[in-house]
Protein backbone atom coordinates (compact mmCIF):
# COMPACT_ATOMS: atom_id res chain seq x y z
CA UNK A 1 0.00 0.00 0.00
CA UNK A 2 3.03 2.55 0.66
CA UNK A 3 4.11 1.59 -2.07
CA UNK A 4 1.60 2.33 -4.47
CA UNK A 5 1.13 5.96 -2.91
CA UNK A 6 5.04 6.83 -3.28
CA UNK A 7 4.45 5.57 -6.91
CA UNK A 8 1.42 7.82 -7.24
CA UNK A 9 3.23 10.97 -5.78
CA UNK A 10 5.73 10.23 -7.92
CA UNK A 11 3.63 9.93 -11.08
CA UNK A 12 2.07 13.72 -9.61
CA UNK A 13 5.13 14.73 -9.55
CA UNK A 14 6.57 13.80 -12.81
CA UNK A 15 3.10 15.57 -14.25
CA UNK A 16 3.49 18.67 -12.75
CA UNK A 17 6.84 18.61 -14.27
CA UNK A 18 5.93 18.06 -17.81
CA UNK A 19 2.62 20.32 -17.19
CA UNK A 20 5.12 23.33 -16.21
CA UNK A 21 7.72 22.80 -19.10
CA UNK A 22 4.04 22.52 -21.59
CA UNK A 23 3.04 25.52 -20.56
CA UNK A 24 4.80 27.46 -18.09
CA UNK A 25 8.26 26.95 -20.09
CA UNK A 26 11.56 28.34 -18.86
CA UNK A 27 14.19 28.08 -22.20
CA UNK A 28 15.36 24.87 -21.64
CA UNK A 29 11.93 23.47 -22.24
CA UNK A 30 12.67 23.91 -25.72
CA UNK A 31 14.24 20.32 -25.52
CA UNK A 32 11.35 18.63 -24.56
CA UNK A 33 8.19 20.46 -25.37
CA UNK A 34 7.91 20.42 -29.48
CA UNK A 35 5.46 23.17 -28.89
CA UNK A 36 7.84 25.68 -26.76
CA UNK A 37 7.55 28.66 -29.29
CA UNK A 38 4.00 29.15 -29.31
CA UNK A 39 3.92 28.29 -24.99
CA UNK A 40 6.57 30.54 -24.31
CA UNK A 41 5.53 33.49 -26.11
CA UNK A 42 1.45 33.07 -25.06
CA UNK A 43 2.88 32.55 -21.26
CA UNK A 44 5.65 35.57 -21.08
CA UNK A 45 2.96 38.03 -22.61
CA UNK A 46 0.32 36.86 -20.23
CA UNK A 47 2.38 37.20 -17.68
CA UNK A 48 3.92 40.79 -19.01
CA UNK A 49 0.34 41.88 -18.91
CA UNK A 50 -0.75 40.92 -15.76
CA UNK A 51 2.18 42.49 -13.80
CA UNK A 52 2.10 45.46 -16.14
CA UNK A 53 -1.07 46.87 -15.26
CA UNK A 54 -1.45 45.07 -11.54
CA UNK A 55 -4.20 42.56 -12.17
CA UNK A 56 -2.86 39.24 -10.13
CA UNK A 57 -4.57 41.04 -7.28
CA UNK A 58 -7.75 41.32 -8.74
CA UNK A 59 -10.86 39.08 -8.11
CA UNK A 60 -10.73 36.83 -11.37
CA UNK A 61 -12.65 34.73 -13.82
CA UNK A 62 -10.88 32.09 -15.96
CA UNK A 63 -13.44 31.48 -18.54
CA UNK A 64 -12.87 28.20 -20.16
CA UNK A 65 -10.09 27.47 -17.34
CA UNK A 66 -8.94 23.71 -18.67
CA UNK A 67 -5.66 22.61 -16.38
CA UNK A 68 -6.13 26.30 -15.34
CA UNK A 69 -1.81 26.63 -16.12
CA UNK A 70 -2.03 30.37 -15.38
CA UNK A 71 -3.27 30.41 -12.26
CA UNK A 72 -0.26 30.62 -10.18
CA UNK A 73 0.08 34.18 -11.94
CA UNK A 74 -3.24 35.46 -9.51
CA UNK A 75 -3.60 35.63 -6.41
CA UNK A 76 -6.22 33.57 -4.36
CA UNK A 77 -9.39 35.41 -5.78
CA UNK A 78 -9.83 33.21 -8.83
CA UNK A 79 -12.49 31.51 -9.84
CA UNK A 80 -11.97 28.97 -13.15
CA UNK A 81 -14.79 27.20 -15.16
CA UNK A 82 -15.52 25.39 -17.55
CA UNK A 83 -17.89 23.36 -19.80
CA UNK A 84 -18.36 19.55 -19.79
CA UNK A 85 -17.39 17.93 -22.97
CA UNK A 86 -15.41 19.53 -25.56
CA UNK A 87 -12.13 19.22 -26.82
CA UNK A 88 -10.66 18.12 -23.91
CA UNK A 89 -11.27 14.87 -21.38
CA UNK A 90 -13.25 16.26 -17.94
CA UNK A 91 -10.82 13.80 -16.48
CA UNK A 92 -7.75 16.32 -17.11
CA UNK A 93 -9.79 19.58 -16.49
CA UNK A 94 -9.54 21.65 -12.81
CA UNK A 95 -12.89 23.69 -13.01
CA UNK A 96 -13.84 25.33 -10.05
CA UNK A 97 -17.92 24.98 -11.73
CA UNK A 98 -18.91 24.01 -15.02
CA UNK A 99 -21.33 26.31 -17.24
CA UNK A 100 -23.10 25.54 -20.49
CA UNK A 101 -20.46 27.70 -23.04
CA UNK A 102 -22.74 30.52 -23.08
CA UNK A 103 -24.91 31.74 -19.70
CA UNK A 104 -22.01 32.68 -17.20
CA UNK A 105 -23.78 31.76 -14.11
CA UNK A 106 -23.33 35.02 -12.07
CA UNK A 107 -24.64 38.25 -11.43
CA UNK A 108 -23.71 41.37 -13.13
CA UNK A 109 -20.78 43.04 -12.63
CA UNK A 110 -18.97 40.28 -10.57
CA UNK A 111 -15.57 40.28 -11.06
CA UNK A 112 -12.79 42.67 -11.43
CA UNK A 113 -11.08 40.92 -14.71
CA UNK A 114 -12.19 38.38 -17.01
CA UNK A 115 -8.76 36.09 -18.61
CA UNK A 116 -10.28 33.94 -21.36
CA UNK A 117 -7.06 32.38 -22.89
CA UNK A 118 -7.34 30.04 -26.45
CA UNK A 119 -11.21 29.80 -25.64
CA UNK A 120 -13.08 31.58 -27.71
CA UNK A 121 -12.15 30.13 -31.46
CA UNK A 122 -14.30 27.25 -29.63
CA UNK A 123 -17.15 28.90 -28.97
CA UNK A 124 -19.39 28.66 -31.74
CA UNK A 125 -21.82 31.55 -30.53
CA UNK A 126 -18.90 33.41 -29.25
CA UNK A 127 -20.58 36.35 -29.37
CA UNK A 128 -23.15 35.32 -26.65
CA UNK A 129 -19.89 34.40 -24.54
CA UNK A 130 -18.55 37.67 -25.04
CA UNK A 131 -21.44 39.37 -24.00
CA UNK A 132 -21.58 37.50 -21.28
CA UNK A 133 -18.26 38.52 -19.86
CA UNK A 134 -18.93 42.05 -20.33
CA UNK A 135 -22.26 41.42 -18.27
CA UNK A 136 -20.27 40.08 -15.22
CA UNK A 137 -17.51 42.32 -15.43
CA UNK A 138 -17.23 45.17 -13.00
CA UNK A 139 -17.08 49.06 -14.44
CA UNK A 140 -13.19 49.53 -15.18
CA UNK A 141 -12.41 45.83 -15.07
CA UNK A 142 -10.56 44.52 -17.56
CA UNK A 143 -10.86 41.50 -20.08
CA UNK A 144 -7.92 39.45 -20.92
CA UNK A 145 -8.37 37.41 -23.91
CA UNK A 146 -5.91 35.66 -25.94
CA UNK A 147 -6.68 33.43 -29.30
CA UNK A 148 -4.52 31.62 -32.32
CA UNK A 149 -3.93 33.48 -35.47
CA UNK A 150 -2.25 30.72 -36.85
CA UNK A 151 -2.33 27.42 -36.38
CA UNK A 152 -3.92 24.26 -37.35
CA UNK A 153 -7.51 22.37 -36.71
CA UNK A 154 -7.44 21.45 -32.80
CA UNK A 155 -9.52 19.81 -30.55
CA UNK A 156 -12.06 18.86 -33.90
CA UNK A 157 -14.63 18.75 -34.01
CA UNK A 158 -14.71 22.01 -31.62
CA UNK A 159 -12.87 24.27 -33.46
CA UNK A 160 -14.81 27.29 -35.46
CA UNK A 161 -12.55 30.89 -36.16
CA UNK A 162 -9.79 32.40 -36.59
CA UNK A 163 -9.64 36.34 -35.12
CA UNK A 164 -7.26 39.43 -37.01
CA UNK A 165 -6.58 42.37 -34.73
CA UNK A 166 -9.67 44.38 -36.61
CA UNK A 167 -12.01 42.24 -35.36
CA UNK A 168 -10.92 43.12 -31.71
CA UNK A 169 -10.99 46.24 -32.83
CA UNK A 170 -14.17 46.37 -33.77
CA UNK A 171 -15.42 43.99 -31.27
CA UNK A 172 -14.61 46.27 -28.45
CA UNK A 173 -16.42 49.36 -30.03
CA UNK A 174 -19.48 47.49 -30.44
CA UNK A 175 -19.48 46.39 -26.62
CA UNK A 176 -17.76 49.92 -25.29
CA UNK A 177 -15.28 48.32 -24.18
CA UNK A 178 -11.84 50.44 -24.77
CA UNK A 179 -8.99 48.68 -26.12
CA UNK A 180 -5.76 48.98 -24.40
CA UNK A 181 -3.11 46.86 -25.89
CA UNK A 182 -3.28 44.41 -28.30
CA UNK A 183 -0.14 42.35 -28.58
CA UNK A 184 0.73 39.13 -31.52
CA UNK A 185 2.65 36.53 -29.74
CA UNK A 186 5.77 36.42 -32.25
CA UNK A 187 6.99 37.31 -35.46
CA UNK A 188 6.96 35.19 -39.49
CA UNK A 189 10.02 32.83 -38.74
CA UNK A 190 8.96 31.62 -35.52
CA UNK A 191 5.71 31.01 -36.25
CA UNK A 192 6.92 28.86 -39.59
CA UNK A 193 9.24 26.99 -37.22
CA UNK A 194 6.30 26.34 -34.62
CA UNK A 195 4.55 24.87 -37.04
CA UNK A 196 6.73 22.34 -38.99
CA UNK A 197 7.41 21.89 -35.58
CA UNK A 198 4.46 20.86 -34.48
CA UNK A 199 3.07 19.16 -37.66
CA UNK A 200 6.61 16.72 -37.09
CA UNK A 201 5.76 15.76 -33.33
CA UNK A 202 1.89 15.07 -34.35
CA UNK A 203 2.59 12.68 -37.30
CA UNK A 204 5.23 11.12 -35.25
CA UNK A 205 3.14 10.71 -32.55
CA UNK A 206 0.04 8.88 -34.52
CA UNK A 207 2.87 5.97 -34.94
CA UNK A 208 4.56 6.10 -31.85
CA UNK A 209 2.36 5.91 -28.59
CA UNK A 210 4.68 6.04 -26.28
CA UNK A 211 5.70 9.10 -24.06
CA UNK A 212 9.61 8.66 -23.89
CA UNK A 213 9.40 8.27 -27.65
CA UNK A 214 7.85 11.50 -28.03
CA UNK A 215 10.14 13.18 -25.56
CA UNK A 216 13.24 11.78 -27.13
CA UNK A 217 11.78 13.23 -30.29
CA UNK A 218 11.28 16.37 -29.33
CA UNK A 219 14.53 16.36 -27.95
CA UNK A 220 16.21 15.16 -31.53
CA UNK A 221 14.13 16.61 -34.00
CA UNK A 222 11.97 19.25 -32.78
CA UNK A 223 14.04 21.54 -30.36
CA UNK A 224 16.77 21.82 -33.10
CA UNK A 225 14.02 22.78 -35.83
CA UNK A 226 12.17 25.65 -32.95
CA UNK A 227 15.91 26.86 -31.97
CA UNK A 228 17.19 27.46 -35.74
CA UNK A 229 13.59 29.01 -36.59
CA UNK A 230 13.97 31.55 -33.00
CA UNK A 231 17.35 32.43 -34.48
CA UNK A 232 15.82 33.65 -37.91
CA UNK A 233 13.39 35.26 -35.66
CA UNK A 234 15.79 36.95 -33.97
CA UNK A 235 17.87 38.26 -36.93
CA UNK A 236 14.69 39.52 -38.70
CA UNK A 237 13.84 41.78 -36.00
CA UNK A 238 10.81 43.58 -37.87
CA UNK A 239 9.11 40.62 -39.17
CA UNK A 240 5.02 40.49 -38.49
CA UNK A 241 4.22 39.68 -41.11
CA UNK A 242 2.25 36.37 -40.16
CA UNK A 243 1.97 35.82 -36.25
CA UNK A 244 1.11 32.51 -33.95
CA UNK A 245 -1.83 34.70 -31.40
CA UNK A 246 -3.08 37.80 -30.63
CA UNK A 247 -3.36 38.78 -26.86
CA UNK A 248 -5.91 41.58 -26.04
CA UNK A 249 -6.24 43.74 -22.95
CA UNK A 250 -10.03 45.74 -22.38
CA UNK A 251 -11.19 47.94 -20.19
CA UNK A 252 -14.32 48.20 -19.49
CA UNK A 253 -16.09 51.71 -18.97
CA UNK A 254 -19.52 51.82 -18.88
């Protein structure tokens, strides 16, 4: 029986590991997570955001929450949920409540900011959800949302749009909400390597179905691909052409 349970911390363990190199990733990760571009760009604007304009201390709701991996970045007045179903196993999700996609089930003007990060391309009546958040967030909270540009099918069947920066744009007039930054996660080259990246590891990975196969993978074929594609990146300095996300910052004022 003690046995079992040291085994079972250890597996924890070893998952919060590979959770916080998926999606929290420090550089190195770039040798074992075949998606480290696109993870480490979404995660260090996030988190340039939320210290930026102070909101780790504000009371927060994590729309479409999943795993919720940013949570550590707020303080203890979060509040994540989530809907049943999906793209994603319930199993794996850490929702706080569950809600239908659409009807956030509080009252208005709850909560200080909304953070709704790679949700809304699958909502299909995303403009009911976005309503919603406005609803129940409080005059001069903010609304964090971040979205992929670029980037392929996911989580099918569940997966409906694509946003440009002019439909935030425009989005945020017709709600009044004012539009503070609006940021794309990384430049043409990175993006390219991202994807060859990823499109290797996901082929590879309908053969192989086994976890140290994909690691040592990653670590052989993928890293090298992401680190000579964040080089070009780095020599083409002015190069946004094509970008992996857009991360947008309201305010709400009225």
């Amino acid at each position: 029986m003690l046995k079992i349970k040291k085994l079972n911390n250890l597996k924890n363990f070893l998952k919060e590991i590979y959770l916080k190199h998926a999606f929290n990733p420090s550089w190195h990760s770039v040798f074992i997570n075949p998606y480290f571009i696109a993870r480490f760009f979404l995660y260090r604007n996030i988190k340039y955001i939320v210290k930026k304009y102070d909101l780790e201390n504000q009371k927060v709701l994590d729309v479409g929450c999943g795993i919720q991996p940013y949570r550590h970045l707020f303080k203890d007045k979060y509040l994540g949920i989530d809907i049943q179903g999906g793209g994603h196993n319930d199993s794996m999700k850490k929702a706080d409540l569950y809600f239908n996609g659409e009807n956030i089930p509080f009252s208005n003007e709850s909560f200080d900011l909304i953070f709704c990060t790679q949700v809304l391309e699958h909502s299909y009546n995303f403009d009911n959800l976005l309503k919603e958040m406005h609803r129940v967030l409080k005059k001069n909270g903010y609304l964090l949302i971040t979205t992929p540009f670029v980037w392929n099918e996911h989580e099918v069947p569940f997966d409906f749009y694509r946003f440009t920066q002019f439909f935030y744009r425009s989005k945020g007039q017709e709600l009044n909400l004012d539009l503070i930054e609006i940021k794309s996660t990384c430049g043409f080259w990175a993006t390219i390597g991202q994807l060859i990246s990823a499109f290797v590891i996901e082929n590879i990975d309908k053969v192989f179905k086994n976890k140290l196969i994909y690691l040592f993978l990653s670590l052989i074929l993928c890293a090298p691909i992401q680190i000579f594609f964040l080089f070009l990146n780095f020599i083409f300095l002015n190069n946004n052409w094509l970008n992996l996300d857009y991360i947008v910052l309201f305010k709400k004022s009225s």
